[in-house]
PDBML (XML) file of the C-alpha atoms, coordinates in Angstrom:
<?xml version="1.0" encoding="UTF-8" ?>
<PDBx:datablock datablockName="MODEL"
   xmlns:PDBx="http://pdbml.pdb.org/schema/pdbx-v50.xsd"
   xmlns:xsi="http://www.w3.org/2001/XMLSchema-instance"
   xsi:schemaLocation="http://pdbml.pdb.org/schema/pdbx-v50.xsd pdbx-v50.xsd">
   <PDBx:atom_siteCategory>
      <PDBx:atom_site id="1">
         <PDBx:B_iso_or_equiv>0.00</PDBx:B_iso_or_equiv>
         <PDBx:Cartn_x>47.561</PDBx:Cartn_x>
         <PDBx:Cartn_y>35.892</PDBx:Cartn_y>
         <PDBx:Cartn_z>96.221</PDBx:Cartn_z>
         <PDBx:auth_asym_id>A</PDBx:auth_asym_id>
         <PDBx:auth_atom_id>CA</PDBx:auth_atom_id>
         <PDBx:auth_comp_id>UNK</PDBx:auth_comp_id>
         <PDBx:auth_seq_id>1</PDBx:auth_seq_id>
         <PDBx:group_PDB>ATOM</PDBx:group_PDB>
         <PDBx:label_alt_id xsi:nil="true" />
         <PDBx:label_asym_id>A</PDBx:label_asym_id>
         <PDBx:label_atom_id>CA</PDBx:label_atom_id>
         <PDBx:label_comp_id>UNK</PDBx:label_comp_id>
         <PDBx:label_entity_id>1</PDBx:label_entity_id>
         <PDBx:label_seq_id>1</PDBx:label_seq_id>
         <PDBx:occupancy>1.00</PDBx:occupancy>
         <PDBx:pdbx_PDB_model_num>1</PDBx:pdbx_PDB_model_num>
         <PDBx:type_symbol>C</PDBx:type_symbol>
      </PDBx:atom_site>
      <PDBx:atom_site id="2">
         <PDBx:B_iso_or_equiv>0.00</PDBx:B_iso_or_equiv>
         <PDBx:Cartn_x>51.258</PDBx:Cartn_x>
         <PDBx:Cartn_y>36.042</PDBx:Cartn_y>
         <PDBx:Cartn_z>96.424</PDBx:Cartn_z>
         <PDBx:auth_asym_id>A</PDBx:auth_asym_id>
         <PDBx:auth_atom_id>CA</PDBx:auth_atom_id>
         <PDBx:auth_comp_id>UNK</PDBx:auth_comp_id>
         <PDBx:auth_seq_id>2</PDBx:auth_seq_id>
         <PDBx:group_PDB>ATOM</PDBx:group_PDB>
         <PDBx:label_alt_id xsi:nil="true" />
         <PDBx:label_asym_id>A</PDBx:label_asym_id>
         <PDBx:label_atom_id>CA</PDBx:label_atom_id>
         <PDBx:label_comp_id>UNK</PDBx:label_comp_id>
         <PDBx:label_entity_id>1</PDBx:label_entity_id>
         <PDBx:label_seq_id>2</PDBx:label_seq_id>
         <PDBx:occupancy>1.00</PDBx:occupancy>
         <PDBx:pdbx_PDB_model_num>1</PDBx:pdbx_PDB_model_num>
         <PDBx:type_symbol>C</PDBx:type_symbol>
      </PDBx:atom_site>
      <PDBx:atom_site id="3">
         <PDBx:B_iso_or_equiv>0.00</PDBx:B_iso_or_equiv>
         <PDBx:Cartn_x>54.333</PDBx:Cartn_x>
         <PDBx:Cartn_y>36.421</PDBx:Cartn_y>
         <PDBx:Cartn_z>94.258</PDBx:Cartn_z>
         <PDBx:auth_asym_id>A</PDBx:auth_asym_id>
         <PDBx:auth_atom_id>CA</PDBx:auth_atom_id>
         <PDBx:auth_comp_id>UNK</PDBx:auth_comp_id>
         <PDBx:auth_seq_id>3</PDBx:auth_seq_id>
         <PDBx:group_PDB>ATOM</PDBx:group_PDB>
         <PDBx:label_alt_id xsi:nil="true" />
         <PDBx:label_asym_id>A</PDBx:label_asym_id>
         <PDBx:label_atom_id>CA</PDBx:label_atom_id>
         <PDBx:label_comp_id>UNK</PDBx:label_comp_id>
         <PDBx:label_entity_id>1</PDBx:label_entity_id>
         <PDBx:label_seq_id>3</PDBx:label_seq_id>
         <PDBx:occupancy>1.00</PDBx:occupancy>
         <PDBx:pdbx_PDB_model_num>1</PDBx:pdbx_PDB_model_num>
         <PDBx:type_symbol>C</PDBx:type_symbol>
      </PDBx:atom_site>
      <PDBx:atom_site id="4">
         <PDBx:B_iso_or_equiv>0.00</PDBx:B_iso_or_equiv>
         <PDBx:Cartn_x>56.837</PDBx:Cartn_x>
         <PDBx:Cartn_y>34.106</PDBx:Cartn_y>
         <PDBx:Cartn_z>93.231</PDBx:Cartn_z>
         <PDBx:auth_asym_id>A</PDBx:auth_asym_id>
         <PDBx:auth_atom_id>CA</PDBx:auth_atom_id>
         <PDBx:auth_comp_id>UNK</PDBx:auth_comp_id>
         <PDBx:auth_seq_id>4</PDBx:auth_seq_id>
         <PDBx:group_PDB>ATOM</PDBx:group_PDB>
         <PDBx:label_alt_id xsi:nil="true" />
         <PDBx:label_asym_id>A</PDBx:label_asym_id>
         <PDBx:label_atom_id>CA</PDBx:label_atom_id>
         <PDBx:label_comp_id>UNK</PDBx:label_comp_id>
         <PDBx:label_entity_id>1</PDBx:label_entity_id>
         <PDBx:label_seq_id>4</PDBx:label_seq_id>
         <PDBx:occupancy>1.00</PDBx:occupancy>
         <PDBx:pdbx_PDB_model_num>1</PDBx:pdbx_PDB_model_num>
         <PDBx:type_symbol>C</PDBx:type_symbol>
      </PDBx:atom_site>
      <PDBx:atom_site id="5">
         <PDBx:B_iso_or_equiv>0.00</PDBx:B_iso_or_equiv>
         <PDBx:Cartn_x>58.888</PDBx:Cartn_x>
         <PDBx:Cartn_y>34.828</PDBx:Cartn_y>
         <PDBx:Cartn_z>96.295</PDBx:Cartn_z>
         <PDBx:auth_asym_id>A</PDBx:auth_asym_id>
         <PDBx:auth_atom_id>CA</PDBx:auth_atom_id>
         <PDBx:auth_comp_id>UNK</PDBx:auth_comp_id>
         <PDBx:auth_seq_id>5</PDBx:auth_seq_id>
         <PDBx:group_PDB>ATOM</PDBx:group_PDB>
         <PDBx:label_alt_id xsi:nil="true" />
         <PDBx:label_asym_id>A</PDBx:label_asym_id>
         <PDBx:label_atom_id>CA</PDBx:label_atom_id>
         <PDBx:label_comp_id>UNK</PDBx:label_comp_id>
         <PDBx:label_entity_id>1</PDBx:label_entity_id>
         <PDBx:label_seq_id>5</PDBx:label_seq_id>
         <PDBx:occupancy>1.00</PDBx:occupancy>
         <PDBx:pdbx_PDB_model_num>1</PDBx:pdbx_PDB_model_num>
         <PDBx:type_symbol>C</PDBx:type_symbol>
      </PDBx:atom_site>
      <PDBx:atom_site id="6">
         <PDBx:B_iso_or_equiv>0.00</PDBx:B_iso_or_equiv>
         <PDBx:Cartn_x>58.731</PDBx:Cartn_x>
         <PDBx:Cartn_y>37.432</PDBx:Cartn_y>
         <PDBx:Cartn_z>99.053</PDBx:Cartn_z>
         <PDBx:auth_asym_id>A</PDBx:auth_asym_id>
         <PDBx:auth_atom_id>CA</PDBx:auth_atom_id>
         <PDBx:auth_comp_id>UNK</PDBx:auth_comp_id>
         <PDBx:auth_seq_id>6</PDBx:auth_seq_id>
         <PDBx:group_PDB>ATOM</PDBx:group_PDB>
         <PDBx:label_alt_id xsi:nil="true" />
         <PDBx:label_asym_id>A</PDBx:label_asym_id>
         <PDBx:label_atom_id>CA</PDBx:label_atom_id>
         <PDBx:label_comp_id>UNK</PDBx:label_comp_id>
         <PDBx:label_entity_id>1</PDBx:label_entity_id>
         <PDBx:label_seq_id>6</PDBx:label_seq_id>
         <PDBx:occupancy>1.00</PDBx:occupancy>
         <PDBx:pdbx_PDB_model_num>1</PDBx:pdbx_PDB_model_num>
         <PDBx:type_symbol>C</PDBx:type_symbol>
      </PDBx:atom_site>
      <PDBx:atom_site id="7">
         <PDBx:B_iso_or_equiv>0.00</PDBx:B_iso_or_equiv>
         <PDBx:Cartn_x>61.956</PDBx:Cartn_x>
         <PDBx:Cartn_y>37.131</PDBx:Cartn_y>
         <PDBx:Cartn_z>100.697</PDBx:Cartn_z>
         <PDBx:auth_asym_id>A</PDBx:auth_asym_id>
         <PDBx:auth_atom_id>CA</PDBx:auth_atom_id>
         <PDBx:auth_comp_id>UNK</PDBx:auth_comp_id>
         <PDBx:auth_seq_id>7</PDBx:auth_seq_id>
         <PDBx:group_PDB>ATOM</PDBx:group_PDB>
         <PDBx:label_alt_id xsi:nil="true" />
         <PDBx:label_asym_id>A</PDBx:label_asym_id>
         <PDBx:label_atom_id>CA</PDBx:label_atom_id>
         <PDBx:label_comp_id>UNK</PDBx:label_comp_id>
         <PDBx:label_entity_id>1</PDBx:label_entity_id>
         <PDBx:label_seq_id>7</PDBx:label_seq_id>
         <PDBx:occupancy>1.00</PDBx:occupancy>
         <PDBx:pdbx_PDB_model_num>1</PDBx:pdbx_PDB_model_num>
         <PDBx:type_symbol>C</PDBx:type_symbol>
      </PDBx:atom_site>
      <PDBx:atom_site id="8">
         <PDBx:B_iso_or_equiv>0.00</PDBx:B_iso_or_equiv>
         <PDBx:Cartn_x>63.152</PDBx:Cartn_x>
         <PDBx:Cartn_y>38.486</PDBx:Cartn_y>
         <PDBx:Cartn_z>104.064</PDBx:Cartn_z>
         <PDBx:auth_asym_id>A</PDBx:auth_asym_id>
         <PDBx:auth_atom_id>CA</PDBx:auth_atom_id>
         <PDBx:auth_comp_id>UNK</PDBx:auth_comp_id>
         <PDBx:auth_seq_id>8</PDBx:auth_seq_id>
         <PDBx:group_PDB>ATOM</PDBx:group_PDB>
         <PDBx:label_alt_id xsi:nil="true" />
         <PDBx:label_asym_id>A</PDBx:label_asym_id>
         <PDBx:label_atom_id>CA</PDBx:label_atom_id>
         <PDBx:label_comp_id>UNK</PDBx:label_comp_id>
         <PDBx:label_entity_id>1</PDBx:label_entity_id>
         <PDBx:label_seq_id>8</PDBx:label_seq_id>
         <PDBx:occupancy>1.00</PDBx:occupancy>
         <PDBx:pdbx_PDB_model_num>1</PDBx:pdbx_PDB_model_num>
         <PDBx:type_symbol>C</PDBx:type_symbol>
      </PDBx:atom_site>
      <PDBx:atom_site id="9">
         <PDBx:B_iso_or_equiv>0.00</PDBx:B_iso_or_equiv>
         <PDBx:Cartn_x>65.552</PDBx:Cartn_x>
         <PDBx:Cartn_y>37.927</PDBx:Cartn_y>
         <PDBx:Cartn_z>107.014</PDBx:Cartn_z>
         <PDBx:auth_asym_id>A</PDBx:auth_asym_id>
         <PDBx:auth_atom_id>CA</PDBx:auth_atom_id>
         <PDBx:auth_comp_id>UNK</PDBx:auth_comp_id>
         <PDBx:auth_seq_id>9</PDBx:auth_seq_id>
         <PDBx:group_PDB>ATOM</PDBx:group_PDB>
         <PDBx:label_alt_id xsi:nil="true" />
         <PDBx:label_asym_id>A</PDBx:label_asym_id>
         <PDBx:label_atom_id>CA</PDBx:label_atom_id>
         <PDBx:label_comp_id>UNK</PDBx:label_comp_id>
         <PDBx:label_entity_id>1</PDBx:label_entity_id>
         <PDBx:label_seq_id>9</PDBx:label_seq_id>
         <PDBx:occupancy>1.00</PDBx:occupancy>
         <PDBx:pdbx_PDB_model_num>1</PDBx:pdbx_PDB_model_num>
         <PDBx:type_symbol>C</PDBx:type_symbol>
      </PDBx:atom_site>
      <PDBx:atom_site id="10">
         <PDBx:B_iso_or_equiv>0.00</PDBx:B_iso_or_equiv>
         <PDBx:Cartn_x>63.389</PDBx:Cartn_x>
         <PDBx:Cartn_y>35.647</PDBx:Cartn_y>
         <PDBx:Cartn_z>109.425</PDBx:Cartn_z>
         <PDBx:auth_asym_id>A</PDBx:auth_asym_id>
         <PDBx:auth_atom_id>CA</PDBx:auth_atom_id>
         <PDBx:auth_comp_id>UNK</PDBx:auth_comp_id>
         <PDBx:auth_seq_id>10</PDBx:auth_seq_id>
         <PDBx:group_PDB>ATOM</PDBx:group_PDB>
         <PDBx:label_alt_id xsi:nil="true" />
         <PDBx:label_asym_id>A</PDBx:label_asym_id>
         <PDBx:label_atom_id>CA</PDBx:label_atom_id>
         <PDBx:label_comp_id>UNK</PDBx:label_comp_id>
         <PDBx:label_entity_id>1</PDBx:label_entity_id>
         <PDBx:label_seq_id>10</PDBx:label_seq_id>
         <PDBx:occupancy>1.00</PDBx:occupancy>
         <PDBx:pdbx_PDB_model_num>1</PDBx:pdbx_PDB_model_num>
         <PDBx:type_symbol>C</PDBx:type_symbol>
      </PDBx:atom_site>
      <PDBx:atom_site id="11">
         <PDBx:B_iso_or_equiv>0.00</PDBx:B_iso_or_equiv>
         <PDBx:Cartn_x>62.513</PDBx:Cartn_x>
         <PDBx:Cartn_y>32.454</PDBx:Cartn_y>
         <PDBx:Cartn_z>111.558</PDBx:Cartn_z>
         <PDBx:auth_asym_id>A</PDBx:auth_asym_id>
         <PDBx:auth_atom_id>CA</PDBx:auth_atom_id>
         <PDBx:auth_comp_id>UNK</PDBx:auth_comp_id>
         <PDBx:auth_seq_id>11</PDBx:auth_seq_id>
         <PDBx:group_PDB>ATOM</PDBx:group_PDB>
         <PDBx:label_alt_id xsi:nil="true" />
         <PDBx:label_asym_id>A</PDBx:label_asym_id>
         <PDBx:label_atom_id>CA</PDBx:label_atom_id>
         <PDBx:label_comp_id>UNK</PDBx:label_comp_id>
         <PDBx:label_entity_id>1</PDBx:label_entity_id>
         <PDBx:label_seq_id>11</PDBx:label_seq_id>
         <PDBx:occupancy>1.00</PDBx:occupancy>
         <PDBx:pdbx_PDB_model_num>1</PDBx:pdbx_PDB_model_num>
         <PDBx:type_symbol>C</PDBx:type_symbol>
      </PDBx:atom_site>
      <PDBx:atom_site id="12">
         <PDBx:B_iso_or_equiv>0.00</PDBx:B_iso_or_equiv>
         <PDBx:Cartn_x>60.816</PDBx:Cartn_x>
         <PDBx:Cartn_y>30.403</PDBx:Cartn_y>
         <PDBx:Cartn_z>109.527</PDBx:Cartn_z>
         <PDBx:auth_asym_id>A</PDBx:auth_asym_id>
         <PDBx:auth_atom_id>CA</PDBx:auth_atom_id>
         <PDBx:auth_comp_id>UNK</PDBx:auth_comp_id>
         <PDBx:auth_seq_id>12</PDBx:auth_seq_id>
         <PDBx:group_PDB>ATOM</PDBx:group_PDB>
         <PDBx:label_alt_id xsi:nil="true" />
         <PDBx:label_asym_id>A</PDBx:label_asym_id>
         <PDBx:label_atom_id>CA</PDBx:label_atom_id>
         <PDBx:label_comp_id>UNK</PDBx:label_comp_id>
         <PDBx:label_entity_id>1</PDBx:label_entity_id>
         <PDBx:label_seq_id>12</PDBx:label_seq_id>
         <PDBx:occupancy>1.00</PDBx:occupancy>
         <PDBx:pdbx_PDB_model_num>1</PDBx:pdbx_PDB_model_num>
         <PDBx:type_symbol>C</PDBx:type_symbol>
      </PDBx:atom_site>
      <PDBx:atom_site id="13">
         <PDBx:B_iso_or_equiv>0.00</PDBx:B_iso_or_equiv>
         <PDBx:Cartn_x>59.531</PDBx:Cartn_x>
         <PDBx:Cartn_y>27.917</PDBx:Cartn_y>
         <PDBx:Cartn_z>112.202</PDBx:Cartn_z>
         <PDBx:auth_asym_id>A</PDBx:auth_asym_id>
         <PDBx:auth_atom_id>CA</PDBx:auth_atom_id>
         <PDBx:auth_comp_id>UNK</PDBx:auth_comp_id>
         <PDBx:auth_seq_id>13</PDBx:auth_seq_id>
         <PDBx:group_PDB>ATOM</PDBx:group_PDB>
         <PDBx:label_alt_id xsi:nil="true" />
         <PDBx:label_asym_id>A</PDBx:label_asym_id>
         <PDBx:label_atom_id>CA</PDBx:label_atom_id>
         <PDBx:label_comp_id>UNK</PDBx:label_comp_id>
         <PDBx:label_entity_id>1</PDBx:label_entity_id>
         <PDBx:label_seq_id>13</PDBx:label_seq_id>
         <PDBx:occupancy>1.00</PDBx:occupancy>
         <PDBx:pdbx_PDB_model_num>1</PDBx:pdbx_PDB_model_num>
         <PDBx:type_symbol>C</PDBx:type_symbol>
      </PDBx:atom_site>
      <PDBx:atom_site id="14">
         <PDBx:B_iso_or_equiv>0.00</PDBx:B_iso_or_equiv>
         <PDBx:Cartn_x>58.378</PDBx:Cartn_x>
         <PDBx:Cartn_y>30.720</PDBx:Cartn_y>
         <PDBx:Cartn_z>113.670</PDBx:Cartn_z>
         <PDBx:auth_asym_id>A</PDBx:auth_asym_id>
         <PDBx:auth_atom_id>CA</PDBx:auth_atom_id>
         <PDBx:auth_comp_id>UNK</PDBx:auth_comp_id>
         <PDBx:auth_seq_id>14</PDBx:auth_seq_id>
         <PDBx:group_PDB>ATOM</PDBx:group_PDB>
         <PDBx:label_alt_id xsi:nil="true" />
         <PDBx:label_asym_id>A</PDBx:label_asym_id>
         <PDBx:label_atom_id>CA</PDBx:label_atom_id>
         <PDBx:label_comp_id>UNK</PDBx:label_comp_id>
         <PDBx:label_entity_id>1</PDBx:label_entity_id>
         <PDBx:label_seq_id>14</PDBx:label_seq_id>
         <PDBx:occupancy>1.00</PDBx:occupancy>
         <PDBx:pdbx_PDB_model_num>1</PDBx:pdbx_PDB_model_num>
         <PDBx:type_symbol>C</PDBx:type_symbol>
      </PDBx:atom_site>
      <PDBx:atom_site id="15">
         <PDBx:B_iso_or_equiv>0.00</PDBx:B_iso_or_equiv>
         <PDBx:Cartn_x>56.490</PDBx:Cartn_x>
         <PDBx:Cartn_y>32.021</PDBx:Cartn_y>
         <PDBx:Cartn_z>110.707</PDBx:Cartn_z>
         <PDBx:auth_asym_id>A</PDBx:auth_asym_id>
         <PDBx:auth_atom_id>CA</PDBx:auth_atom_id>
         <PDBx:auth_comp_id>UNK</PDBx:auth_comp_id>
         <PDBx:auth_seq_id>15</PDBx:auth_seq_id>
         <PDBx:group_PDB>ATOM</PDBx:group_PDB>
         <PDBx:label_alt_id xsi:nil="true" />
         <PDBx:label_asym_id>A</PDBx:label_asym_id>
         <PDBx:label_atom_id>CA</PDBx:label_atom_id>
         <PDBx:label_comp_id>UNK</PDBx:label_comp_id>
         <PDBx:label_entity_id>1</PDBx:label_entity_id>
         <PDBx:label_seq_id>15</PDBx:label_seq_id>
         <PDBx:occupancy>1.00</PDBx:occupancy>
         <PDBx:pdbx_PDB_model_num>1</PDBx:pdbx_PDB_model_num>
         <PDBx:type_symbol>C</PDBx:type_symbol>
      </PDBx:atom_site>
      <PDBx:atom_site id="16">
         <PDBx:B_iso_or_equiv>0.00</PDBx:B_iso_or_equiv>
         <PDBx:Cartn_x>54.964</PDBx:Cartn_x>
         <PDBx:Cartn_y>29.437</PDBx:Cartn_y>
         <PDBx:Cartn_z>109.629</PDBx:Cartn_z>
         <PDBx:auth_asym_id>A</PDBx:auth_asym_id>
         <PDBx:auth_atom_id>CA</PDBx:auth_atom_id>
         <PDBx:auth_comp_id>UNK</PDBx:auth_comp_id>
         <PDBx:auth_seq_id>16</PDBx:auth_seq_id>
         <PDBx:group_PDB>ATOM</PDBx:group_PDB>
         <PDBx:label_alt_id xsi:nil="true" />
         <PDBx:label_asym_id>A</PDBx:label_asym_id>
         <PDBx:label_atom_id>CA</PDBx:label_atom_id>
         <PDBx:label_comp_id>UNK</PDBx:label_comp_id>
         <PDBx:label_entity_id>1</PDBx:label_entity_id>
         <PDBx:label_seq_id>16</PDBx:label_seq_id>
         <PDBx:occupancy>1.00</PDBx:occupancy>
         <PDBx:pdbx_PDB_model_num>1</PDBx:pdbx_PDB_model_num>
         <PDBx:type_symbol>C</PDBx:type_symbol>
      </PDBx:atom_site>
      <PDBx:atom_site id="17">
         <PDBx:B_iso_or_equiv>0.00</PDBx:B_iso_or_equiv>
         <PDBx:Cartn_x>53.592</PDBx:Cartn_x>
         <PDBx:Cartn_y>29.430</PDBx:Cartn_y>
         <PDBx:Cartn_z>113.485</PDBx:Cartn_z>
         <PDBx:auth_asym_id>A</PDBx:auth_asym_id>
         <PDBx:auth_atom_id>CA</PDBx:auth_atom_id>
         <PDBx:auth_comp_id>UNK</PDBx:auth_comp_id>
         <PDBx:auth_seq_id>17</PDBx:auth_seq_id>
         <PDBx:group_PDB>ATOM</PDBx:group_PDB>
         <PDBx:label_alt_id xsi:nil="true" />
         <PDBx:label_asym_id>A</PDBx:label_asym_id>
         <PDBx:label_atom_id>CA</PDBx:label_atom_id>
         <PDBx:label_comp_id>UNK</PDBx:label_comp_id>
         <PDBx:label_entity_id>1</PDBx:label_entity_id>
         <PDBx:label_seq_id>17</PDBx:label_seq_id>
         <PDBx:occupancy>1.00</PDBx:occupancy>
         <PDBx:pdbx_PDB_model_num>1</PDBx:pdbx_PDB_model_num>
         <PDBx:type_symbol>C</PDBx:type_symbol>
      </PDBx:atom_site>
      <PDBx:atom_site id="18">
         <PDBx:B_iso_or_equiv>0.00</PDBx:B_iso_or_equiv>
         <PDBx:Cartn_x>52.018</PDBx:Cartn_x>
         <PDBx:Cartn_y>32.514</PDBx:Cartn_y>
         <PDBx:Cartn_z>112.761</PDBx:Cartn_z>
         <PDBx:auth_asym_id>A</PDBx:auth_asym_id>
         <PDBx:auth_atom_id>CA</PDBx:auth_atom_id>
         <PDBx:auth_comp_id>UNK</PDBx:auth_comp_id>
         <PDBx:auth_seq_id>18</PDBx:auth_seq_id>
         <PDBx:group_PDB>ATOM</PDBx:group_PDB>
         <PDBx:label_alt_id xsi:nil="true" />
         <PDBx:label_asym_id>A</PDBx:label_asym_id>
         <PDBx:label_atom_id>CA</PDBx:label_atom_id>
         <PDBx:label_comp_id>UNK</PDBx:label_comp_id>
         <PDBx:label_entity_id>1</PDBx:label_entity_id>
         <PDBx:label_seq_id>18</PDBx:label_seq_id>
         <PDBx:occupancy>1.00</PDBx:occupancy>
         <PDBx:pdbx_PDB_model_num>1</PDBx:pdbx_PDB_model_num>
         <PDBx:type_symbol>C</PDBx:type_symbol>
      </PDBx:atom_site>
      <PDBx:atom_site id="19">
         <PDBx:B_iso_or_equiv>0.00</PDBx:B_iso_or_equiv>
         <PDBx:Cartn_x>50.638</PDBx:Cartn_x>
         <PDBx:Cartn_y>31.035</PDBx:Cartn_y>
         <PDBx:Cartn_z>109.535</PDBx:Cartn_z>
         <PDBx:auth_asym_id>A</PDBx:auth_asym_id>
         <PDBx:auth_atom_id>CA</PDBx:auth_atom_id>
         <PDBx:auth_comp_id>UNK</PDBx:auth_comp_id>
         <PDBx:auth_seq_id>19</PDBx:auth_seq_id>
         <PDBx:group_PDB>ATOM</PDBx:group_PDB>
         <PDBx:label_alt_id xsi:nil="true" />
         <PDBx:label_asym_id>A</PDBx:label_asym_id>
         <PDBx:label_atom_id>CA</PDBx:label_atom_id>
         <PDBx:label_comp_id>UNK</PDBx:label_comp_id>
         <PDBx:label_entity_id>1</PDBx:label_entity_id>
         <PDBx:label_seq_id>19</PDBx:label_seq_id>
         <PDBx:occupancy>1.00</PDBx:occupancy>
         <PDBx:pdbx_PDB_model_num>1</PDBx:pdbx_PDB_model_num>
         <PDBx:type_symbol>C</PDBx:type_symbol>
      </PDBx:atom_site>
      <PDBx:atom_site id="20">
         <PDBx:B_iso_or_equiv>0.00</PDBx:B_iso_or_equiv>
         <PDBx:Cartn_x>49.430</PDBx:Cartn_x>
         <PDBx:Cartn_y>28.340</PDBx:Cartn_y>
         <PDBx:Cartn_z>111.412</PDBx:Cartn_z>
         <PDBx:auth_asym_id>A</PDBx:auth_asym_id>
         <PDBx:auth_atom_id>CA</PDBx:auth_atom_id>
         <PDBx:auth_comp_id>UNK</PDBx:auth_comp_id>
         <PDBx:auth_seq_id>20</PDBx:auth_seq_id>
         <PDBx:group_PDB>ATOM</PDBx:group_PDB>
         <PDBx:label_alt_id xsi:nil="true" />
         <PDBx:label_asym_id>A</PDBx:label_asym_id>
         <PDBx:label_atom_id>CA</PDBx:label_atom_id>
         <PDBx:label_comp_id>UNK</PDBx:label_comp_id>
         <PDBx:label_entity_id>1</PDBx:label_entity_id>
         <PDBx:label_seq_id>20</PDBx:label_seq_id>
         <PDBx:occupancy>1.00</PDBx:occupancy>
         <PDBx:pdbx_PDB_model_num>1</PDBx:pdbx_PDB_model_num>
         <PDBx:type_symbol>C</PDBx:type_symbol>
      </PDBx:atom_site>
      <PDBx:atom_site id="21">
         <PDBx:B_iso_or_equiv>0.00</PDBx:B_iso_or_equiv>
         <PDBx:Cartn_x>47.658</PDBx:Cartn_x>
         <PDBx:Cartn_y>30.073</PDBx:Cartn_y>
         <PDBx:Cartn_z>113.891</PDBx:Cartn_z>
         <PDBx:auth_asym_id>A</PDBx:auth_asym_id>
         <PDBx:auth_atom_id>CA</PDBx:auth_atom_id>
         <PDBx:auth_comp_id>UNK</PDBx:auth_comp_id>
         <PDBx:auth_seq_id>21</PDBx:auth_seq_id>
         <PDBx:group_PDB>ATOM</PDBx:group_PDB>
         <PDBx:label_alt_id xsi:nil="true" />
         <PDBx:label_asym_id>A</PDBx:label_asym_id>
         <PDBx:label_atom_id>CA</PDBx:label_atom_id>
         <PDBx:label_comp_id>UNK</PDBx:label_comp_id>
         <PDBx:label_entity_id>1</PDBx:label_entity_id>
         <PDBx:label_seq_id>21</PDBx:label_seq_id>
         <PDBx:occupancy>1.00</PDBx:occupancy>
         <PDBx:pdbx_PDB_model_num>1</PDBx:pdbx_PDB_model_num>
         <PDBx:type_symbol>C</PDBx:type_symbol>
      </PDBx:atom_site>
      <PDBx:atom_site id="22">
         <PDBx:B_iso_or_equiv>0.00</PDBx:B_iso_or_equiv>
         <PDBx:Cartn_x>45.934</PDBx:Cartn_x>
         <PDBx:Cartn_y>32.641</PDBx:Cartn_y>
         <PDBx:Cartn_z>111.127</PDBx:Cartn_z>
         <PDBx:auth_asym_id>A</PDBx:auth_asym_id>
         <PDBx:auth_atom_id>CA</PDBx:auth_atom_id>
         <PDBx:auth_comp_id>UNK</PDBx:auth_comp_id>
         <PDBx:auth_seq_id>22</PDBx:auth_seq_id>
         <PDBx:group_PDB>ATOM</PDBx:group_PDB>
         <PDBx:label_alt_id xsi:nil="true" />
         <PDBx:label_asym_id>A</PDBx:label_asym_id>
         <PDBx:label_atom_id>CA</PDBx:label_atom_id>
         <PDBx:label_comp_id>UNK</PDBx:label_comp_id>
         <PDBx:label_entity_id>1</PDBx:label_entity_id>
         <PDBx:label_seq_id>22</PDBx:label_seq_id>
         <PDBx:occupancy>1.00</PDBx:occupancy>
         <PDBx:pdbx_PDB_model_num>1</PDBx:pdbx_PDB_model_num>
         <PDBx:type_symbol>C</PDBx:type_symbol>
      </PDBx:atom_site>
      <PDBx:atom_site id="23">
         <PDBx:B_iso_or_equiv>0.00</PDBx:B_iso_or_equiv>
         <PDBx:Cartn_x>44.400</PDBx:Cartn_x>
         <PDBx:Cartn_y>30.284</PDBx:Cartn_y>
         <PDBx:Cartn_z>108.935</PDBx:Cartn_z>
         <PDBx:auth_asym_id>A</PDBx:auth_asym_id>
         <PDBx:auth_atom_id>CA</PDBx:auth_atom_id>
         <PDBx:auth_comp_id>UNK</PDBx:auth_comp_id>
         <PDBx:auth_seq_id>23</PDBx:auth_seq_id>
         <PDBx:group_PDB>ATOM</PDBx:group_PDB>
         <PDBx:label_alt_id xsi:nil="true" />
         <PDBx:label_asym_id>A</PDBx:label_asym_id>
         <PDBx:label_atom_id>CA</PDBx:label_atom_id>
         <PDBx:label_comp_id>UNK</PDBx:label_comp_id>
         <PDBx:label_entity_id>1</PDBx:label_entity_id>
         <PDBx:label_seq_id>23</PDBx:label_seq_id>
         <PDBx:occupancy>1.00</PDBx:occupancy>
         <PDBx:pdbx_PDB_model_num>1</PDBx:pdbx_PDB_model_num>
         <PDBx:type_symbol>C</PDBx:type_symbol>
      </PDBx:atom_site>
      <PDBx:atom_site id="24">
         <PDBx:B_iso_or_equiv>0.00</PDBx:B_iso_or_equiv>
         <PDBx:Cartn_x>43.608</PDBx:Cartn_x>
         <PDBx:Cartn_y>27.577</PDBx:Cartn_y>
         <PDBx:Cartn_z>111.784</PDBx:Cartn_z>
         <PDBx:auth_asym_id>A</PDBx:auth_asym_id>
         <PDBx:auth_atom_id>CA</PDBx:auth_atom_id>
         <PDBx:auth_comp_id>UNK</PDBx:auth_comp_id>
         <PDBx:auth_seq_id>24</PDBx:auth_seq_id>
         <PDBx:group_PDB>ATOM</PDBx:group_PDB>
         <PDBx:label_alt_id xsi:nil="true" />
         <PDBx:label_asym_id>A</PDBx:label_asym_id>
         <PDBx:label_atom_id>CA</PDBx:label_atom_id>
         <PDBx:label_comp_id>UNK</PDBx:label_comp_id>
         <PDBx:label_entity_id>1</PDBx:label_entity_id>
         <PDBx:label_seq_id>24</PDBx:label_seq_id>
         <PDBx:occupancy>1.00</PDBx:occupancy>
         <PDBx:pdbx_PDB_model_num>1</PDBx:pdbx_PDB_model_num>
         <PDBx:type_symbol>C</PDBx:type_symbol>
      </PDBx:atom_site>
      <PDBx:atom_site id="25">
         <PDBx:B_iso_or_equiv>0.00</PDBx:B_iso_or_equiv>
         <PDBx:Cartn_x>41.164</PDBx:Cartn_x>
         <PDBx:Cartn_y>30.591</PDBx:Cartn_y>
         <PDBx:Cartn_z>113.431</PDBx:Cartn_z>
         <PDBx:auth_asym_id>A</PDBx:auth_asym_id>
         <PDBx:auth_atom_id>CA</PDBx:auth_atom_id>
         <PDBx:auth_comp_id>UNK</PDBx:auth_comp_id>
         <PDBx:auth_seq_id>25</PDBx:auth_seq_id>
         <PDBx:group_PDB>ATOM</PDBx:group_PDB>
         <PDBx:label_alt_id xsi:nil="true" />
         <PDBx:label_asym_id>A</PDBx:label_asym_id>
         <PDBx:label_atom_id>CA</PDBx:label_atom_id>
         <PDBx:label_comp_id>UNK</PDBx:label_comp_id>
         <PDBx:label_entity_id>1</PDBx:label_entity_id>
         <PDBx:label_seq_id>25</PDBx:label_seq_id>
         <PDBx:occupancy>1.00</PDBx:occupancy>
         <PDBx:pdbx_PDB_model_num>1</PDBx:pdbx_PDB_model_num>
         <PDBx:type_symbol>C</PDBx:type_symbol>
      </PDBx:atom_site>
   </PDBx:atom_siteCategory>
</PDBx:datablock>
């Protein structure tokens, strides 16, 4: 459940790390 776009000032290697980690567990 997201919007089109949720944009922000990040790393997105990093993020998607985190994203990684979250839905591998």
């Amino acid at each position: 459940h997201t919007p089109r776009g949720l944009h922000l000032h990040a790393d997105p290697h990093r993020l998607r790390q985190v994203a990684d980690n979250l839905l591998g567990n």
